[in-house]
Protein backbone atom coordinates (compact mmCIF):
# COMPACT_ATOMS: atom_id res chain seq x y z
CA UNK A 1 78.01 76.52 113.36
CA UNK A 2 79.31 79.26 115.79
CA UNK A 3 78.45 82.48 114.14
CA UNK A 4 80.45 84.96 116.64
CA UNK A 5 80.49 88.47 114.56
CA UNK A 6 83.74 89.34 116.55
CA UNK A 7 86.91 87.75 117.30
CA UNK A 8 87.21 86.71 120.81
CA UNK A 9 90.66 88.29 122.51
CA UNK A 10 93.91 86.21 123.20
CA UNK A 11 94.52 85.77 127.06
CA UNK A 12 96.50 88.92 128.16
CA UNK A 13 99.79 88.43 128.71
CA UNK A 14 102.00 91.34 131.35
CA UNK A 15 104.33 91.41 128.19
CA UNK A 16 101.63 91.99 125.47
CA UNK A 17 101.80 92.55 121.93
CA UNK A 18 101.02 95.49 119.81
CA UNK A 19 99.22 93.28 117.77
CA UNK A 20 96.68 93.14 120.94
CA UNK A 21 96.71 96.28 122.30
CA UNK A 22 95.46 97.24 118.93
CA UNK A 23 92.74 94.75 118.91
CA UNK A 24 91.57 95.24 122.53
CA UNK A 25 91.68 99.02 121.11
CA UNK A 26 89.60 98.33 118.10
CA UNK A 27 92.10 100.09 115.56
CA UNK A 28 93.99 96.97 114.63
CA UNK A 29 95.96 97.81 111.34
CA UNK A 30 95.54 101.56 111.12
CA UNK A 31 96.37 103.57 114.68
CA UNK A 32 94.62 106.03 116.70
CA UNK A 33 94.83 108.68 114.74
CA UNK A 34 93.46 107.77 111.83
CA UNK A 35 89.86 107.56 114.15
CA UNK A 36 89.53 111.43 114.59
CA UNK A 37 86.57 112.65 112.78
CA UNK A 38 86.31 110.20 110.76
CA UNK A 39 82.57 111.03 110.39
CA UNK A 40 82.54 114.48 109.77
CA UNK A 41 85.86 113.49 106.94
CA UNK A 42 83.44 111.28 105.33
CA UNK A 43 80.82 114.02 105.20
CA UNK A 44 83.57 116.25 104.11
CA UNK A 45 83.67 118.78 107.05
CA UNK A 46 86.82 120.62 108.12
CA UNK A 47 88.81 119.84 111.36
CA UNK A 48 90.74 121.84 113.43
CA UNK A 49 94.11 118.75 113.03
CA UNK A 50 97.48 120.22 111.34
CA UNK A 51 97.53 120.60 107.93
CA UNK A 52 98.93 117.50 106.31
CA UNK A 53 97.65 114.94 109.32
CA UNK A 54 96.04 112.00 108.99
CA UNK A 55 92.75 114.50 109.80
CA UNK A 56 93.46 117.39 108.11
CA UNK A 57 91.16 118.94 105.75
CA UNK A 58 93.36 117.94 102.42
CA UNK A 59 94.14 114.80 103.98
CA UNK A 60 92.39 111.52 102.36
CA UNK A 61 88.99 111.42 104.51
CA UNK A 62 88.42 108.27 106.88
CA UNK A 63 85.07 106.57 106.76
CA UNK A 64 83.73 103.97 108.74
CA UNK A 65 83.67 100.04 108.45
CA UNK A 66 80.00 99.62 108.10
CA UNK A 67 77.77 100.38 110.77
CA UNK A 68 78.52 97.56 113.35
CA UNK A 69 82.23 98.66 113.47
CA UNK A 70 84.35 101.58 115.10
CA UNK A 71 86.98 101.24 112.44
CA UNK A 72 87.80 103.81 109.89
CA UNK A 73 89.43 102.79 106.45
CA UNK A 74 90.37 105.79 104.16
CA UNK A 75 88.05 106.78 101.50
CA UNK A 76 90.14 105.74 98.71
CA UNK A 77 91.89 101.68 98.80
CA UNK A 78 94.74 100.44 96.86
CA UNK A 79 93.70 97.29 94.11
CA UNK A 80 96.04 94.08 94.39
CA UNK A 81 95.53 92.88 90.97
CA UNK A 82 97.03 95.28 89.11
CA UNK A 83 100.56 95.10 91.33
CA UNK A 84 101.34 92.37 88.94
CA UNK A 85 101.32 94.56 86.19
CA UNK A 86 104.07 97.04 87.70
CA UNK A 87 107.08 97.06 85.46
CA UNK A 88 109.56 95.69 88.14
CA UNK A 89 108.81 94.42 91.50
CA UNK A 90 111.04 96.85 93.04
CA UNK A 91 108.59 99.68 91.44
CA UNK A 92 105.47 97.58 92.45
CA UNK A 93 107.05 98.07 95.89
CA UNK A 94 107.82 100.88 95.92
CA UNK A 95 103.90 101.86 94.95
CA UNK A 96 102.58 100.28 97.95
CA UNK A 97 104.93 102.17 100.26
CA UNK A 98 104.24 105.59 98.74
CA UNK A 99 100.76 105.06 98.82
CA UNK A 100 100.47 104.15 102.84
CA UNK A 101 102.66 107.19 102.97
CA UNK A 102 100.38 109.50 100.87
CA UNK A 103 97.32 108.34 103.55
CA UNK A 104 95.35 105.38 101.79
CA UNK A 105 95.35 102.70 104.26
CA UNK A 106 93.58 99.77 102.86
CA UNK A 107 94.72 97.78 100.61
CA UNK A 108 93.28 94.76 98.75
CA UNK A 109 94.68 91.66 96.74
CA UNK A 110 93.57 87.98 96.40
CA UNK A 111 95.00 84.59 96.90
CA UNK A 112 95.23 83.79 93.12
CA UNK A 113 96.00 87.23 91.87
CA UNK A 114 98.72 86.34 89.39
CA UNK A 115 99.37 83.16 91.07
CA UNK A 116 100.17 84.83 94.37
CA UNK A 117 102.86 87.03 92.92
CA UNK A 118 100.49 90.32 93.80
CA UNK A 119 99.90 88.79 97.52
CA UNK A 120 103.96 88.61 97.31
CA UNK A 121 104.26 92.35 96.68
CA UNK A 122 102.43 93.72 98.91
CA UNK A 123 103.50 92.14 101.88
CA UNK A 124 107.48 93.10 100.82
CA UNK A 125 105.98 96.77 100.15
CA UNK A 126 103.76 96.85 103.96
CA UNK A 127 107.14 95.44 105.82
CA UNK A 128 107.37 98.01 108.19
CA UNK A 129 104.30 99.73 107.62
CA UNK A 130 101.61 97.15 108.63
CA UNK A 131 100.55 98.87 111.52
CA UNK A 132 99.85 101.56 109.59
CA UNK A 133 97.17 99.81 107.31
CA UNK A 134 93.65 97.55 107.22
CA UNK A 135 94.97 94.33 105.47
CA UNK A 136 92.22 92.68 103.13
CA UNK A 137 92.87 89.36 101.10
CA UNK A 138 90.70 86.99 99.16
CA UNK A 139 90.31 83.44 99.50
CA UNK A 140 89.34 81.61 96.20
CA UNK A 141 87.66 78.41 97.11
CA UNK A 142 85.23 78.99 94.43
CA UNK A 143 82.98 76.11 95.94
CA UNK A 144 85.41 74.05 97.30
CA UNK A 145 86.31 73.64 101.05
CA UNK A 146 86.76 75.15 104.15
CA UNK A 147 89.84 73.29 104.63
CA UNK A 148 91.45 74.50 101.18
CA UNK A 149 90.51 77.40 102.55
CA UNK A 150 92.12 77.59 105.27
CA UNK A 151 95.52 76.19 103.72
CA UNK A 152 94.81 78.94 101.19
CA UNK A 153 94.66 81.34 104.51
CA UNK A 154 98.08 80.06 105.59
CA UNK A 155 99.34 81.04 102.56
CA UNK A 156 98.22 84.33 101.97
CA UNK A 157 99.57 85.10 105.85
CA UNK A 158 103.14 83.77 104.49
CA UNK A 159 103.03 85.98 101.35
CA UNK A 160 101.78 89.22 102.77
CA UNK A 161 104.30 88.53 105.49
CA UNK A 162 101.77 88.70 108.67
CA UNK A 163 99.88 86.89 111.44
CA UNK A 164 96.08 88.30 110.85
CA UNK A 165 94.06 89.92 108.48
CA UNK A 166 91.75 92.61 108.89
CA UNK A 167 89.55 91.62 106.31
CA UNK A 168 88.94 87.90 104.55
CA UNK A 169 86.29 87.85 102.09
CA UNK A 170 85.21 85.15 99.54
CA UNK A 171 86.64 85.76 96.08
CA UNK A 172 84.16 86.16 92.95
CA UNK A 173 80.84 84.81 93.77
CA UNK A 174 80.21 84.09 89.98
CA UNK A 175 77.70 81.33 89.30
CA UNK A 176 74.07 80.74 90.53
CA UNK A 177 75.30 78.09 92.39
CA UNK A 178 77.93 79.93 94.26
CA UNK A 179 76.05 80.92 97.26
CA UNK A 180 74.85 77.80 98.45
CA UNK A 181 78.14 75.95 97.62
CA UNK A 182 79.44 78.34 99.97
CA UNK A 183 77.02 77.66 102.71
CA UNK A 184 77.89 74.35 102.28
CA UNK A 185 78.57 72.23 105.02
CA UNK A 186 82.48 71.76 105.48
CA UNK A 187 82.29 74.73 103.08
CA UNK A 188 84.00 78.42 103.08
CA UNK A 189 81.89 79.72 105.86
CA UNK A 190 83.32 77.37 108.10
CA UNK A 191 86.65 78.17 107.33
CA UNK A 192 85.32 82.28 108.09
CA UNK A 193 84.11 81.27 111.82
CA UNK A 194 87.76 79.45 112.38
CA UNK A 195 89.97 82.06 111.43
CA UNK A 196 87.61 84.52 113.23
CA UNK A 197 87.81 82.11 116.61
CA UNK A 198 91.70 82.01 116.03
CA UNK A 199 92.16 85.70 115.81
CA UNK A 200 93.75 85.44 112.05
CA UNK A 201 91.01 87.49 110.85
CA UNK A 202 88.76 90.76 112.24
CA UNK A 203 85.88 90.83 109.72
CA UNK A 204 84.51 88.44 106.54
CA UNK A 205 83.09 89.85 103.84
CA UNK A 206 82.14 88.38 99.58
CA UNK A 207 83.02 89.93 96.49
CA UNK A 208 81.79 89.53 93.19
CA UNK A 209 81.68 91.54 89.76
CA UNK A 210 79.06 89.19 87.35
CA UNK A 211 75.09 89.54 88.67
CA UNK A 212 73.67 91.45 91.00
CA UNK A 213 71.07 88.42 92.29
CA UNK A 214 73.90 86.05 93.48
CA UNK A 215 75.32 88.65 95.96
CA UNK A 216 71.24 89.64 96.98
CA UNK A 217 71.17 85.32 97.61
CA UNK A 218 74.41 85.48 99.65
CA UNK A 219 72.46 87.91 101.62
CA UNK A 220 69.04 86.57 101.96
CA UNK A 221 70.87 82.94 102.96
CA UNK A 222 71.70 84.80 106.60
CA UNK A 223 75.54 84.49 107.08
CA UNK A 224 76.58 87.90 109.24
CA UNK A 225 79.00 88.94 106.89
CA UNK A 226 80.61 92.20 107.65
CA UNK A 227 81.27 93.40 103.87
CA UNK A 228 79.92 92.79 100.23
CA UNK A 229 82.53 94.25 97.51
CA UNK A 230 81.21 95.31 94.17
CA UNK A 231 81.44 96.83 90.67
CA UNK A 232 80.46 100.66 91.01
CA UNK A 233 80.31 103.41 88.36
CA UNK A 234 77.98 105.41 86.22
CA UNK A 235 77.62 102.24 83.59
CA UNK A 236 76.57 100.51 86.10
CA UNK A 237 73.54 102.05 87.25
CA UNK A 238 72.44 101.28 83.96
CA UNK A 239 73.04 98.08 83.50
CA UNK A 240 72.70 94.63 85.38
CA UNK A 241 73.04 97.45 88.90
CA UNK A 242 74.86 96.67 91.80
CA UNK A 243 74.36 100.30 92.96
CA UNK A 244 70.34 100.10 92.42
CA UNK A 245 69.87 96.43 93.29
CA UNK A 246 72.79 95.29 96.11
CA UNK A 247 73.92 99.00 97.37
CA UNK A 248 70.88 100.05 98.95
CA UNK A 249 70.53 96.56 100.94
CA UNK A 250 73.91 96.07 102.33
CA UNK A 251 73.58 99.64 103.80
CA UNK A 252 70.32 98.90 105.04
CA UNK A 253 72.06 95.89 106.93
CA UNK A 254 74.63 97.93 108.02
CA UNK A 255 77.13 96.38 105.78
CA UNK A 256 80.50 97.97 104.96
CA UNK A 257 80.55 98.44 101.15
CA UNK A 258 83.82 98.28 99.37
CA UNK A 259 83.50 99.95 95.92
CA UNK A 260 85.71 98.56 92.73
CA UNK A 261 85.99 98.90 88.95
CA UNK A 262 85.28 102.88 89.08
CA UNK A 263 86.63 102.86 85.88
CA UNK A 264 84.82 99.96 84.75
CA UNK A 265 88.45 97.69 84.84
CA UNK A 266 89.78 98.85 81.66
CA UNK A 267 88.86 102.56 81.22
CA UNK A 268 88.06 102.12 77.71
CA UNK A 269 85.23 104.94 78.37
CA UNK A 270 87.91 106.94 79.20
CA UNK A 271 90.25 106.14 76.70
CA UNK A 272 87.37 106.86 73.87
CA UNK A 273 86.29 109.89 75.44
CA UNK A 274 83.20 108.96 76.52
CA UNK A 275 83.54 110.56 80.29
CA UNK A 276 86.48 111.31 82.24
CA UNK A 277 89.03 109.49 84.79
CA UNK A 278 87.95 112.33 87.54
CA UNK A 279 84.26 111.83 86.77
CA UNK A 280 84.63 107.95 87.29
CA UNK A 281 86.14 107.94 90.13
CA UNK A 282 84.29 111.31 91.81
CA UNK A 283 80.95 109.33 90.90
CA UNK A 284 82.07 106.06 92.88
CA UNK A 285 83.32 107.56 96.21
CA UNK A 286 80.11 109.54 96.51
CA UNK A 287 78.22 106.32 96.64
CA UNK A 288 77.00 105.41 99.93
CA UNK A 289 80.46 103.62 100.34
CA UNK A 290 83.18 102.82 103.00
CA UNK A 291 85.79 102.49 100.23
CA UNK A 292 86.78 103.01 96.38
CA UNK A 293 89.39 100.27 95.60
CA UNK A 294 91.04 101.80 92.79
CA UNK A 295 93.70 99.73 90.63
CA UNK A 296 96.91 101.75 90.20
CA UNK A 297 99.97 100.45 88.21
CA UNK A 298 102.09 103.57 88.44
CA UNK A 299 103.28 106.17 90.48
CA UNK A 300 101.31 108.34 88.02
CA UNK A 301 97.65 107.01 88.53
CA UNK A 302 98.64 106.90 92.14
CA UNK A 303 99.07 110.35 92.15
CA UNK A 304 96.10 111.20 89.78
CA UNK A 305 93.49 109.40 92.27
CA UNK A 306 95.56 111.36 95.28
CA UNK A 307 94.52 114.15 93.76
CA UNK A 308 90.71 113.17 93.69
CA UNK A 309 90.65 112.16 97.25
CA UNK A 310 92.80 114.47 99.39
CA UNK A 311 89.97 116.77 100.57
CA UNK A 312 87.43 114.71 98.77
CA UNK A 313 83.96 116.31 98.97
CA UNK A 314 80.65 114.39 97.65
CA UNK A 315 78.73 115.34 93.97
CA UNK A 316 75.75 116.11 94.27
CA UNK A 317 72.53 114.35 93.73
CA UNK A 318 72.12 116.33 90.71
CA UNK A 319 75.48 116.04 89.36
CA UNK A 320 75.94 112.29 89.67
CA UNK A 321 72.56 112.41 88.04
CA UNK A 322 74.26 113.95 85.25
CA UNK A 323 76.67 111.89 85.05
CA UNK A 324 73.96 108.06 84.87
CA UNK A 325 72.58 110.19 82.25
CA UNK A 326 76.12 111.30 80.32
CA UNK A 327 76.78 107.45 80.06
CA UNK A 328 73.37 105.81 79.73
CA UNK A 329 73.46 105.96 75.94
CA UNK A 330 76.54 103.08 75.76
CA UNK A 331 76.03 101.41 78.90
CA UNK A 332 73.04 99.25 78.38
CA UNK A 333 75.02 96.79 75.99
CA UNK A 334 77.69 96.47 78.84
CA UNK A 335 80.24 97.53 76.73
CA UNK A 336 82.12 99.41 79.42
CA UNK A 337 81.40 96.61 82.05
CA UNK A 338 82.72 93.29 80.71
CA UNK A 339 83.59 91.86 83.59
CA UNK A 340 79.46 91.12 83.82
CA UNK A 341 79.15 89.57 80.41
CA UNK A 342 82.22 87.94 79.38
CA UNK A 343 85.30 85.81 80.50
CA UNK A 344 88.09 88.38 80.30
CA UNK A 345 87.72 89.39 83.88
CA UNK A 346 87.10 85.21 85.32
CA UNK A 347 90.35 83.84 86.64
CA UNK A 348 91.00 80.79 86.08
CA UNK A 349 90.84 78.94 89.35
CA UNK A 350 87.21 80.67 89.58
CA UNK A 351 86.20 78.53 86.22
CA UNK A 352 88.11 75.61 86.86
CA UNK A 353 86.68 74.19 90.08
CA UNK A 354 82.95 74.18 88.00
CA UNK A 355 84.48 72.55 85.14
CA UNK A 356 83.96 75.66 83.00
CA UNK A 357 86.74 76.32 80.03
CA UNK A 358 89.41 78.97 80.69
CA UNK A 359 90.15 82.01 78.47
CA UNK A 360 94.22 80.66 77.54
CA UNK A 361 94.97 84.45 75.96
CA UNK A 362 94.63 85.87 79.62
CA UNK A 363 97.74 87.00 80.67
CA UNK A 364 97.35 85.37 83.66
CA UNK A 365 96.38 81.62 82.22
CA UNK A 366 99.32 82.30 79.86
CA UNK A 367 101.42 82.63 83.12
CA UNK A 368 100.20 79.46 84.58
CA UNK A 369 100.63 77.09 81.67
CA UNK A 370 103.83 78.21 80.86
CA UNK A 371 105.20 77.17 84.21
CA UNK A 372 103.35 74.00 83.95
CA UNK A 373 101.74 73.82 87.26
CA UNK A 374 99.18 75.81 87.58
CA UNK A 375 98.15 77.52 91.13
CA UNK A 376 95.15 75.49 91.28
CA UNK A 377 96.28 72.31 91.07
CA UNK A 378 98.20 72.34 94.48
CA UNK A 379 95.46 72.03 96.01
């Protein structure tokens, strides 16, 4: 299996694309600006750049892609999911485009997020901004094969209303026996080396929110994945710990970590009064990360993580210590962190393909029976 870790250029043409001057560049999706110190952003130093640039001191700060990459990505990213829960797609829209415009440029979402309505949105909010932004989708396999996968590629290009990716990572690695149905042969991997060869994807990555052991065997099985995405907050370094057990690895590999669920995906800490919105999401972006992925479902969250990241400096050791210890009290039942003990968080087409029941009060599920055809069974 060819395991190239970069995608080979198209033949030059005299009349070439932006698209390829941009990859021959190495700053496909975001532009050369966004480059500039990206270092000293992420270790919060000043620059000299005019106030309100994509380097400026208040600005969002850029940190790189891992390691093995010269790509920066801005500190904070933009969730997919929650895009379906926007009021009106015209507002869900019109989030996306104020956000690339406020300085986040990446941006998440998944094939099956509400049955490919949230891939929908943000490819009609990034028309006319895609240059602008590094593009990450999910496929959602869930064991099945490369070949679904790829069709499932095809799809995701037509909904977010592109040609390439920047970033294509496996959706949900869930079950114990996840990881090896994804090494698979004729499996999802496969499928990653293809669109890789074919230039409709930069990097590969895996994602996964249940157990910090099937993301350590995705590892230790040898694939050269470029990112690992995972659950990241002061609960969790308490309980079942991504940060303690997966963190320090995929930085040791060089890996570009992708942070999600700073506020454990409901906030209910928050909402009780257990710790604050700003502590959550201060505590994840100091983490050893490339980016927090932050769900946002209104202009005002939007603008309440801006706030956070524009001139974003690090806690210190001492206060994120503060913080594990501010929230160690509740977090050992996983209370705050269901997504690692319970169903509410599994979509359905992650269940499904095992032949595991399906949570039918999801709003989601509810979606897909009512229109009687459910995303999964097209293919």
């Amino acid at each position: 299996m060819d395991r190239e870790r970069t995608v080979s250029a198209k033949s030059s043409q005299h009349d070439a694309s932006r698209r390829d001057f941009f990859r021959a560049a190495g700053v496909l999706g975001l532009g050369a600006a966004v480059g500039m110190n990206a270092e000293a952003q992420s270790a919060g130093g000043a620059t000299n750049a005019t106030p309100g640039s994509a380097t400026s001191a208040d600005a969002i700060p850029r940190r790189p892609l891992g390691r093995h990459t010269d790509v920066p990505v801005s500190a904070l990213g933009m969730g997919g999911h929650h895009l379906g829960d926007v009021k009106t797609q015209d507002e869900a829209v019109e989030l996306v485009q104020t956000a690339v415009d406020a300085g986040i440029t990446f941006f998440d979402n998944a094939w099956e997020y509400y049955n490919g309505e949230s891939e929908n949105l943000l490819g009609r909010g990034l028309k006319g901004r895609r240059d602008k932004v590094f593009l990450m989708t999910k496929v959602c396999t869930h064991g099945r094969s490369g070949q679904i996968a790829l069709r499932m590629l095809e799809e995701s290009l037509r909904r977010l209303q592109t040609d390439h990716l920047d970033l294509w990572q496996i959706h949900a690695i869930t079950y114990d026996n996840d990881p090896e149905l994804a090494y698979a042969k004729g499996g999802v991997l496969e499928a990653f080396d293809q669109a890789k060869r074919e230039g409709k994807t930069r990097f590969v990555g895996f994602t996964g929110h249940k157990e910090p052991a099937f993301h350590l065997r995705m590892l230790e099985l040898g694939y050269p994945f470029d990112s690992v995405q995972m659950p990241l907050n002061p609960f969790d370094g308490n309980y079942h710990s991504f940060e303690k057990q997966v963190l320090p690895e995929a930085n040791r590999r060089g890996m570009a970590v992708l942070g999600m669920k700073s506020m454990g995906g409901t906030a209910d800490a928050v909402k009780q009064g257990v710790i604050t919105a700003e502590e959550m999401l201060r505590y994840a972006m100091s983490l050893p990360v490339a980016v927090t992925i932050c769900g946002m479902d209104s202009q005002k969250v939007l603008q309440q993580n801006l706030m956070v990241a524009r001139g974003f400096k690090p806690l210190t050791e001492a206060e994120m210590d503060a913080l594990r210890n501010k929230c160690a009290a509740t977090a050992a039942d996983g209370r705050y962190e269901v997504y690692k003990s319970t169903l509410r968080f599994d979509n359905p087409v992650t269940r499904l393909p095992h032949g595991f029941p399906i949570d039918k009060q999801q709003k989601e599920v509810k979606a897909m029976l009512e229109n009687g055809n459910g995303t999964w069974e097209t293919l």
